[in-house]
N, C-alpha and C. Protein backbone atom coordinates (compact mmCIF):
# COMPACT_ATOMS: atom_id res chain seq x y z
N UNK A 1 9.29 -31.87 17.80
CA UNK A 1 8.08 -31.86 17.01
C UNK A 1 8.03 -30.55 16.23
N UNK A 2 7.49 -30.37 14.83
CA UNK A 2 7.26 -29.43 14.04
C UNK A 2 5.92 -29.35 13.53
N UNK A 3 5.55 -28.21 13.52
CA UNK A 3 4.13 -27.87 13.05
C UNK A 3 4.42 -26.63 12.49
N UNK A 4 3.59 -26.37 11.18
CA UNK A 4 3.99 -25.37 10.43
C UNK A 4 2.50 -24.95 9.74
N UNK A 5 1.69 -23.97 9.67
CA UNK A 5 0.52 -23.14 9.12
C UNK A 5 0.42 -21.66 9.11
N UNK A 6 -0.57 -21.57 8.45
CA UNK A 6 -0.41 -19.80 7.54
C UNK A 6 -0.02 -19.22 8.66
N UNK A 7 -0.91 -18.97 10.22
CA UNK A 7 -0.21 -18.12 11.40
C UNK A 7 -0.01 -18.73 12.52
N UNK A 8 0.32 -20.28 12.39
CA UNK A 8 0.43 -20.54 14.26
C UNK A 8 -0.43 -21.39 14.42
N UNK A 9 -0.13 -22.58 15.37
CA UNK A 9 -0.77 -23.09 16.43
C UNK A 9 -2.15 -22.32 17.47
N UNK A 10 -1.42 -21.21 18.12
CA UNK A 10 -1.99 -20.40 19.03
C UNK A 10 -1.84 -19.05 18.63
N UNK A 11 -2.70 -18.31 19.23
CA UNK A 11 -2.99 -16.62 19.02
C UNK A 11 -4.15 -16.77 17.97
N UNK A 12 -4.40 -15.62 18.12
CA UNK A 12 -5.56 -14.83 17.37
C UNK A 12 -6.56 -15.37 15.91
N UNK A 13 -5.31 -15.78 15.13
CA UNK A 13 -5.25 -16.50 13.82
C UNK A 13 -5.11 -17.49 14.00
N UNK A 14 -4.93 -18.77 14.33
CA UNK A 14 -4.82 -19.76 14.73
C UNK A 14 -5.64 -20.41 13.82
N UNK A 15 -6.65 -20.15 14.14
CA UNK A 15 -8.06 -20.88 13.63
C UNK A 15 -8.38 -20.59 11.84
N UNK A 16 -7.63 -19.53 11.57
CA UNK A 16 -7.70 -19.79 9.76
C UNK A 16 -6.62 -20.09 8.57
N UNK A 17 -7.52 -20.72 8.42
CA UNK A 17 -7.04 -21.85 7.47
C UNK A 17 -6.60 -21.28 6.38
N UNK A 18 -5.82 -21.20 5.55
CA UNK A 18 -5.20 -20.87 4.15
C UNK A 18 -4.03 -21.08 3.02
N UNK A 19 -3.74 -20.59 2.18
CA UNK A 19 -2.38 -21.15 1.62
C UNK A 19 -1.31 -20.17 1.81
N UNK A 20 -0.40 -19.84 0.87
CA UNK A 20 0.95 -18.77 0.81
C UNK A 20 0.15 -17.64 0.70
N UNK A 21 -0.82 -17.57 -0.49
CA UNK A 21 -0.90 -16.62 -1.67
C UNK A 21 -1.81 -15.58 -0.10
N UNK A 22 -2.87 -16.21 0.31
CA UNK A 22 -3.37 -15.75 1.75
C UNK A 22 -2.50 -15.00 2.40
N UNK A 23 -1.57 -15.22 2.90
CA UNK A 23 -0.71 -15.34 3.91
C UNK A 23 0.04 -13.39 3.76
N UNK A 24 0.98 -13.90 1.82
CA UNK A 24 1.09 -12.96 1.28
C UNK A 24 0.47 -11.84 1.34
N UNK A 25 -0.59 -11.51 1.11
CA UNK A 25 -1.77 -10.55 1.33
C UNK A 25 -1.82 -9.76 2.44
N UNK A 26 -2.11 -10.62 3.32
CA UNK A 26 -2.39 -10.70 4.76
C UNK A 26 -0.81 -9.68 5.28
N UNK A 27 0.22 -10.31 4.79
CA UNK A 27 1.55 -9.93 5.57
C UNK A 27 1.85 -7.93 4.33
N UNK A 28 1.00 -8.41 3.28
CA UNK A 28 1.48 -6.60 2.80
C UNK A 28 2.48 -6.87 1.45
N UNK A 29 2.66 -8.16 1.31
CA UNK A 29 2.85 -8.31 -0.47
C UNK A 29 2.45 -8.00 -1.28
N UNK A 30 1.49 -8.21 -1.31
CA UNK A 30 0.49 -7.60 -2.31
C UNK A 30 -0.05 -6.41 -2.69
N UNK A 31 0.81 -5.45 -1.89
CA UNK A 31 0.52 -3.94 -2.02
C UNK A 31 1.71 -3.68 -2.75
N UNK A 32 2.71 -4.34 -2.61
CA UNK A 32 4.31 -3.63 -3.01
C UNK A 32 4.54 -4.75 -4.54
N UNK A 33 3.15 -5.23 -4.78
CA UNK A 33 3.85 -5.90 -5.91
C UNK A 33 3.00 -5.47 -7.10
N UNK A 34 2.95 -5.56 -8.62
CA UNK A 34 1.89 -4.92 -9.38
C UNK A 34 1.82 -3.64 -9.94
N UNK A 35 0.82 -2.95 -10.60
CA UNK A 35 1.07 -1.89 -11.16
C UNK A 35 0.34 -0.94 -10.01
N UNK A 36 0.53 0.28 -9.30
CA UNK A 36 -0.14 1.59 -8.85
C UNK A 36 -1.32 1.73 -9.59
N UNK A 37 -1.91 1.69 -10.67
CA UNK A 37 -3.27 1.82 -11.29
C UNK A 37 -4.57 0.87 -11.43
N UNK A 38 -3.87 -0.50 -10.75
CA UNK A 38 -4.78 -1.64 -10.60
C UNK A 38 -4.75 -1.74 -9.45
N UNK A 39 -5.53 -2.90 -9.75
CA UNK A 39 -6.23 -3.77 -8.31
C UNK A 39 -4.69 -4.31 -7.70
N UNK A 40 -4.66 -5.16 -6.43
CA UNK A 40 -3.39 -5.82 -6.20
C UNK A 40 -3.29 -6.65 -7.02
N UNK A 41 -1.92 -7.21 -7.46
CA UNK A 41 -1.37 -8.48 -8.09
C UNK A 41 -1.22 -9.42 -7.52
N UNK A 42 -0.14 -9.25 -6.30
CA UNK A 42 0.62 -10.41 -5.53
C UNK A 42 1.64 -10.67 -6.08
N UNK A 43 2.48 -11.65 -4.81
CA UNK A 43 3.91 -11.83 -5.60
C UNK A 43 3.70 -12.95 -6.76
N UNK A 44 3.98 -13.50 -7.75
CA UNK A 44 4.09 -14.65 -9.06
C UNK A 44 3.39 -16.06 -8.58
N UNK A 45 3.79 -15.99 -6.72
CA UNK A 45 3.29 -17.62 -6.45
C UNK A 45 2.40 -17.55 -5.50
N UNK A 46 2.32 -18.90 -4.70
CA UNK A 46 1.88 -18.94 -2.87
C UNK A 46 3.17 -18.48 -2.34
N UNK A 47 3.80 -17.56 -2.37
CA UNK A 47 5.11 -17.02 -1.72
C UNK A 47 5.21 -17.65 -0.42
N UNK A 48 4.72 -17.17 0.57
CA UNK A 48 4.98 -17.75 1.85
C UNK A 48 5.27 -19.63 1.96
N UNK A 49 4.36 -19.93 0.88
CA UNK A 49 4.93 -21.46 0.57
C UNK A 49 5.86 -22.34 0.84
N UNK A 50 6.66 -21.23 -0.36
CA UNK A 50 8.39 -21.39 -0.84
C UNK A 50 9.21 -20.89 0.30
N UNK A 51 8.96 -19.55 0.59
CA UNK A 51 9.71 -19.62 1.95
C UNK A 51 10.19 -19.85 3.47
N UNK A 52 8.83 -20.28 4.05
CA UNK A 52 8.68 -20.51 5.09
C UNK A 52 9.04 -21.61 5.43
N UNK A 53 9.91 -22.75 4.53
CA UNK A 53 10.21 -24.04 4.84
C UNK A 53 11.73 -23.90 4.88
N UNK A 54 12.17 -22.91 4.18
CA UNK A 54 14.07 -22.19 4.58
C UNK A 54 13.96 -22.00 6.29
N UNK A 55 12.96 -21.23 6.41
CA UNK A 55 12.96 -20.93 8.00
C UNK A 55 12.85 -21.75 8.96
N UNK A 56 11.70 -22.81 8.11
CA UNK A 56 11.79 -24.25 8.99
C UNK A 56 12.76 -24.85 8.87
N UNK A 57 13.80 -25.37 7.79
CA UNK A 57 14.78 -26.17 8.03
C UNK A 57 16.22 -25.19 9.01
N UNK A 58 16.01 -24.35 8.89
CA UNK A 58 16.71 -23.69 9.64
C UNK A 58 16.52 -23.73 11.65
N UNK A 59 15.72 -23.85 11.96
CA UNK A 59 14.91 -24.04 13.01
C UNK A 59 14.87 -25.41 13.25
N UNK A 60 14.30 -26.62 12.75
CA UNK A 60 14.87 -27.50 13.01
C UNK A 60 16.52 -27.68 13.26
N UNK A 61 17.57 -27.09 12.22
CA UNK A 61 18.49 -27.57 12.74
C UNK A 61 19.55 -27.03 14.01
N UNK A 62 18.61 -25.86 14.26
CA UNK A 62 18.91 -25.81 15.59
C UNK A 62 18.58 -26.75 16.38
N UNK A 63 17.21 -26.94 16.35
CA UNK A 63 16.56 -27.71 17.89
C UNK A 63 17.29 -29.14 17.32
N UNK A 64 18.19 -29.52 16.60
CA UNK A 64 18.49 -30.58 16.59
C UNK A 64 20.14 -30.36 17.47
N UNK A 65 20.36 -28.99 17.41
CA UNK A 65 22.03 -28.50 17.78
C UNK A 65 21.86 -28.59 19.38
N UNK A 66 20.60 -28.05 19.78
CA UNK A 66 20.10 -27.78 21.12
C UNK A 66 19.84 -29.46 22.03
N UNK A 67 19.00 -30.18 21.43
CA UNK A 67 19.10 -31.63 21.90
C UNK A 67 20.07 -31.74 22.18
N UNK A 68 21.20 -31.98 21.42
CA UNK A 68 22.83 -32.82 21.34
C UNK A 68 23.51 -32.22 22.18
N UNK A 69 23.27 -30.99 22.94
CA UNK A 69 24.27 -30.28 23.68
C UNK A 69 22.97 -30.46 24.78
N UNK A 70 21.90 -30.44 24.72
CA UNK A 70 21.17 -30.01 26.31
C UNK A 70 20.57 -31.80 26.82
N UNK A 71 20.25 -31.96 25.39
CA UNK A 71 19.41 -33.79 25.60
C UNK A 71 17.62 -32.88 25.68
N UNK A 72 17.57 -31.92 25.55
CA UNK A 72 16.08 -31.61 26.07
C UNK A 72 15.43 -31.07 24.17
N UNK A 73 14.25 -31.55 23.93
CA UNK A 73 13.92 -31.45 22.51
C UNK A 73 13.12 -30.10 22.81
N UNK A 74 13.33 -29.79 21.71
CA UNK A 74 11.78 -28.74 21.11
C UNK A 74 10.90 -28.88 20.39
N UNK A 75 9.94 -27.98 20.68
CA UNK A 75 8.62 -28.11 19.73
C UNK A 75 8.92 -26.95 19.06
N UNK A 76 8.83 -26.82 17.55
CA UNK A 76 8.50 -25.88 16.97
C UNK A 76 7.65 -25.16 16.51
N UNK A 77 6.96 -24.24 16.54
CA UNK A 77 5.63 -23.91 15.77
C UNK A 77 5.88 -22.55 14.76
N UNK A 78 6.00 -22.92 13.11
CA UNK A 78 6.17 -21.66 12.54
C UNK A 78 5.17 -21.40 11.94
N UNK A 79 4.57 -20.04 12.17
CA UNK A 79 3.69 -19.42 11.47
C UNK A 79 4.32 -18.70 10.05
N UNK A 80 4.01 -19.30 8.74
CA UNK A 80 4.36 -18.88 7.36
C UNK A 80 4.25 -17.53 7.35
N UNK A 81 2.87 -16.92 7.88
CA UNK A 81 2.86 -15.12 7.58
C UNK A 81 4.20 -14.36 8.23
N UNK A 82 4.22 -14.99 9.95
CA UNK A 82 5.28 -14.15 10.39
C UNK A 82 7.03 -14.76 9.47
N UNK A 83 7.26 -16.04 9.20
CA UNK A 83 8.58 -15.56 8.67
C UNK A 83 8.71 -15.10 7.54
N UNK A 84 7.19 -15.04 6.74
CA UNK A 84 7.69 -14.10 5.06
C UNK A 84 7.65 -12.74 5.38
N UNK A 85 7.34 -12.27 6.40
CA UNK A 85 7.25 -10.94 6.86
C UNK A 85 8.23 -10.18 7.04
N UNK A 86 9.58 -10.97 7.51
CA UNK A 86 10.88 -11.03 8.01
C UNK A 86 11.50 -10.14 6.30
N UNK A 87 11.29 -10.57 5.34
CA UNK A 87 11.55 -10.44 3.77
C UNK A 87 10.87 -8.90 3.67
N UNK A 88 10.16 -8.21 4.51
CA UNK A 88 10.00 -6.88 4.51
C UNK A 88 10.02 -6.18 5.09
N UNK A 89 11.32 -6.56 5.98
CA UNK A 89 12.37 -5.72 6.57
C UNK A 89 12.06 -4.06 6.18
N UNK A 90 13.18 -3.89 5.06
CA UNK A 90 13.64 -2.84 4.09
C UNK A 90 12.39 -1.53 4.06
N UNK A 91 10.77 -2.31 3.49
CA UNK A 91 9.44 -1.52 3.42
C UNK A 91 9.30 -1.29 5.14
N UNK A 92 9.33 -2.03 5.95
CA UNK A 92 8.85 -1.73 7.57
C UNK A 92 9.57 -0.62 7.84
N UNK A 93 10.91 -1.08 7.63
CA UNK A 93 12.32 0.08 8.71
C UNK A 93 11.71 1.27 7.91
N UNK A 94 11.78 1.43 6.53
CA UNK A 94 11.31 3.15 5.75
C UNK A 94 10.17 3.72 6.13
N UNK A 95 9.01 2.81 6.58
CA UNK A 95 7.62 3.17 7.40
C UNK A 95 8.44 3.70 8.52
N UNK A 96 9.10 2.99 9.60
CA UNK A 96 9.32 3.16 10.79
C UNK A 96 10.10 4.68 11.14
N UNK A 97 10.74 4.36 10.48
CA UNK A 97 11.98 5.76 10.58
C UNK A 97 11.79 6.63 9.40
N UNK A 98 11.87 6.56 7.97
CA UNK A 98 10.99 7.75 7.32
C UNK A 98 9.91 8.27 7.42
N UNK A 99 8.63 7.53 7.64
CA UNK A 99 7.18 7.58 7.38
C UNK A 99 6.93 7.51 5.73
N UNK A 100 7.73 7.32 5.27
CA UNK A 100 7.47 6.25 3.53
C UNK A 100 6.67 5.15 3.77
N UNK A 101 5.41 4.84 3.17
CA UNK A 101 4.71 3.99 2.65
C UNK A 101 5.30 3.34 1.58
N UNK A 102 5.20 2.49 1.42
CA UNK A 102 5.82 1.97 -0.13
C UNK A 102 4.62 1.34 -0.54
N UNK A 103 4.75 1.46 -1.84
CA UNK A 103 3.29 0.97 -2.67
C UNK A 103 3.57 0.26 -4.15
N UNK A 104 2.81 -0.36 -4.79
CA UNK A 104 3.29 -0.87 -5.97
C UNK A 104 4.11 -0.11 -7.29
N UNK A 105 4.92 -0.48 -7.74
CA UNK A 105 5.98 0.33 -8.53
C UNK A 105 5.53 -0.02 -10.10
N UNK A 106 4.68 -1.22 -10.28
CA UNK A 106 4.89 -2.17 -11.54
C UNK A 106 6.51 -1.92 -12.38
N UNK A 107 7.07 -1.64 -13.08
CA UNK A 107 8.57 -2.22 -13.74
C UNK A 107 8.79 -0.93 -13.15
N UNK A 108 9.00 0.19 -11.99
CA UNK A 108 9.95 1.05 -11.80
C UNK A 108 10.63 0.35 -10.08
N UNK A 109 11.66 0.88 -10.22
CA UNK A 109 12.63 0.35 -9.11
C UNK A 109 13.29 1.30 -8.07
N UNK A 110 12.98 1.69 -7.15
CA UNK A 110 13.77 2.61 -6.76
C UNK A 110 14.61 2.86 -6.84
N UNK A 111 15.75 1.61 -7.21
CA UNK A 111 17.19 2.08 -6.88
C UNK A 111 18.10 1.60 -8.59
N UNK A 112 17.39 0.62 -9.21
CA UNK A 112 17.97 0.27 -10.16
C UNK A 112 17.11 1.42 -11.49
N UNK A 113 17.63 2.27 -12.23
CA UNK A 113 17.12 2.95 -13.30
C UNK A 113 18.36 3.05 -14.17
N UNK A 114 18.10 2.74 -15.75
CA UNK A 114 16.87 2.35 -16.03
C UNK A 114 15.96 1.16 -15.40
N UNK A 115 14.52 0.84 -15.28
CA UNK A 115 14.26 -0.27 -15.18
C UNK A 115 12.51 -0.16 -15.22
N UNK A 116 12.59 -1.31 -16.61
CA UNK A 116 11.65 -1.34 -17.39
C UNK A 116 11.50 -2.05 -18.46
N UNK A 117 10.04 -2.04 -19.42
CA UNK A 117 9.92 -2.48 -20.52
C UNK A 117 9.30 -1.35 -20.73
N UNK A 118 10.64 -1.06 -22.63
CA UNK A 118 10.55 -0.27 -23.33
C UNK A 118 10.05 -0.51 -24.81
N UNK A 119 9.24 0.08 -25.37
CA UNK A 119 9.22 -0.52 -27.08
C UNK A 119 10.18 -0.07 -27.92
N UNK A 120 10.56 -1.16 -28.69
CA UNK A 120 12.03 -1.01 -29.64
C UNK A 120 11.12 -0.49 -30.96
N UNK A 121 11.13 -0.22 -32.31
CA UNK A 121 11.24 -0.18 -33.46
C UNK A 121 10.73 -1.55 -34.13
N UNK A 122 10.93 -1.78 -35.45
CA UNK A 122 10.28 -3.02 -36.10
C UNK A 122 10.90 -4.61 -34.57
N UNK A 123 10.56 -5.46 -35.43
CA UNK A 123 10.68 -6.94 -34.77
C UNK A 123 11.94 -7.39 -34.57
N UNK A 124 13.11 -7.58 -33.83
CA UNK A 124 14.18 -8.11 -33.79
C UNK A 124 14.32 -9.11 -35.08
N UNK A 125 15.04 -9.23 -35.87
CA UNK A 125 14.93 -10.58 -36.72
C UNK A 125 16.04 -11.74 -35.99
N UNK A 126 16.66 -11.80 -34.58
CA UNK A 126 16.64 -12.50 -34.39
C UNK A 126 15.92 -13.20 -33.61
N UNK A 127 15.11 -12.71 -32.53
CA UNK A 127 14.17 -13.20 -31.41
C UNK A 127 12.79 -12.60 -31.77
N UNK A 128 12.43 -11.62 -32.90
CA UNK A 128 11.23 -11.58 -33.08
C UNK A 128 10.27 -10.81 -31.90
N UNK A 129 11.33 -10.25 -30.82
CA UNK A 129 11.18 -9.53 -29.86
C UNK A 129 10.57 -7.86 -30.63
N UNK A 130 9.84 -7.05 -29.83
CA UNK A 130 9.53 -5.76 -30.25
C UNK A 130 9.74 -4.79 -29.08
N UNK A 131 10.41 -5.03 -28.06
CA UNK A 131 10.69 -4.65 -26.49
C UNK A 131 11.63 -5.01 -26.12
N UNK A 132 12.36 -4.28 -25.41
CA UNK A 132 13.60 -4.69 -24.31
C UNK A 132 13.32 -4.27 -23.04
N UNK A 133 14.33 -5.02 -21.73
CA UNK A 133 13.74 -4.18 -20.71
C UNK A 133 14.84 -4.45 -19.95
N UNK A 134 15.78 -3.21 -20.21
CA UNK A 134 16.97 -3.05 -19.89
C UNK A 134 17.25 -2.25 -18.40
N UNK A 135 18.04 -3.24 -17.87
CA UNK A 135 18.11 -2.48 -16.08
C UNK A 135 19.54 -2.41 -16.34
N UNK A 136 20.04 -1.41 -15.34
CA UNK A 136 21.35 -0.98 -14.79
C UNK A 136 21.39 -0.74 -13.01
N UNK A 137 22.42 -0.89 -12.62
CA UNK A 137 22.56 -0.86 -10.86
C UNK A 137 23.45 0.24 -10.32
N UNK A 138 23.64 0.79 -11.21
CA UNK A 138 24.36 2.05 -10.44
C UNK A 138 24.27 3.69 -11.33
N UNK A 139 25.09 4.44 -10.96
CA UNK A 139 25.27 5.96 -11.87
C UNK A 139 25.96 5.24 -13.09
N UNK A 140 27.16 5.04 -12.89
CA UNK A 140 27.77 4.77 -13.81
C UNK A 140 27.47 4.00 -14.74
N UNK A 141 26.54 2.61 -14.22
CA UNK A 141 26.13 1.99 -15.73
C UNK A 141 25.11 2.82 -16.10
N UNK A 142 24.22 3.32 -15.79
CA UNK A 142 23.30 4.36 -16.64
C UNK A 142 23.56 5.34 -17.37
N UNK A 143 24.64 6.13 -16.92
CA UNK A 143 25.52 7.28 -18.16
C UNK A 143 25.88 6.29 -19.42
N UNK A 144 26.42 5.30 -18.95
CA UNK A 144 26.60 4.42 -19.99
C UNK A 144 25.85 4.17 -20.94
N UNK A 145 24.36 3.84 -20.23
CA UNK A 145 23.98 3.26 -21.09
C UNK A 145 22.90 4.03 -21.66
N UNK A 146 22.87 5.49 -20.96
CA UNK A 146 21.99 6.21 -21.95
C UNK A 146 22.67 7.00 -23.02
N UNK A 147 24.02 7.11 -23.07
CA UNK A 147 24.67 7.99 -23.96
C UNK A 147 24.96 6.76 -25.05
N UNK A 148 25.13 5.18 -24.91
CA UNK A 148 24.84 4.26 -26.18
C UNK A 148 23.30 4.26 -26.68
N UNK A 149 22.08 4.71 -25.86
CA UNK A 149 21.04 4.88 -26.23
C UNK A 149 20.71 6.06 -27.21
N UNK A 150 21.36 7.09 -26.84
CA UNK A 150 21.30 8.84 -27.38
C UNK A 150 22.19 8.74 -28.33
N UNK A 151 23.40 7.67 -28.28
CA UNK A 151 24.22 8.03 -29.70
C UNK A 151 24.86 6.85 -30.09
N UNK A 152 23.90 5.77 -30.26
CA UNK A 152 23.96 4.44 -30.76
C UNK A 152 25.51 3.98 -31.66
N UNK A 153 25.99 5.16 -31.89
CA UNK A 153 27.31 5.15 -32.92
C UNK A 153 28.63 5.34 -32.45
């Protein structure tokens, strides 16, 4: 048997009712997503939604691996908050062992720079674009790509 809601069958939360976008909130998405000068954003969707059913089909196909070898079934019960929570690993461990908070970045990245939207000059005449928002992933593409920025020639 499978049962799946924002926190669980049993414990504490049990009893409220909600969607992803809830859940999100609740689990600390919504602090790490958005601009530092506003209110929270949240992640784009009901996040916990979309993911918490990877975790369920995953889980089912254990307890289906576990039957066939034991004959004895399981019940599953996934709470959506705790497995999108799992996805903030990376922000927990830097709380845990740095004492880094992480907080909303809006387009800056810790690790990828450049990374952003920048304003270009007149209108692209082919896309009519007036912005780019050009990322790089390491040292090396950024020397790159600021010395084609600094000396376009």
């Amino acid at each position: 048997m499978v049962s799946s809601s924002l926190w669980g069958q049993t414990g504490p939360l049990s009893d409220f009712a909600g969607f992803g976008n809830l859940a999100a909130s609740m689990t600390g998405f919504t602090d790490l997503t958005g601009w530092p000068d506003r209110a929270p954003a949240g992640p784009f969707t009901a996040y916990t939604d979309y993911v918490s059913p990877r975790f369920l089909a995953l889980a089912v196909v254990a307890a289906i691996d576990h039957v066939r070898r034991t004959g004895q079934g399981q019940y599953i019960d996934l709470a959506q908050g705790e497995a999108a929570i799992h996805l903030l690993t990376p922000a927990l461990l830097d709380q845990a062992v740095n004492g880094r908070t992480l907080h909303s970045q809006g387009n800056d990245d810790r690790y990828w720079a450049p990374h952003g939207v920048y304003p270009v000059g007149a209108a692209d005449t082919d896309s009519g674009l007036r912005s780019r928002a050009p990322t790089t992933t390491n040292g090396g593409a950024s020397r790159t790509f600021s010395v084609a920025v600094i000396s376009p020639t």
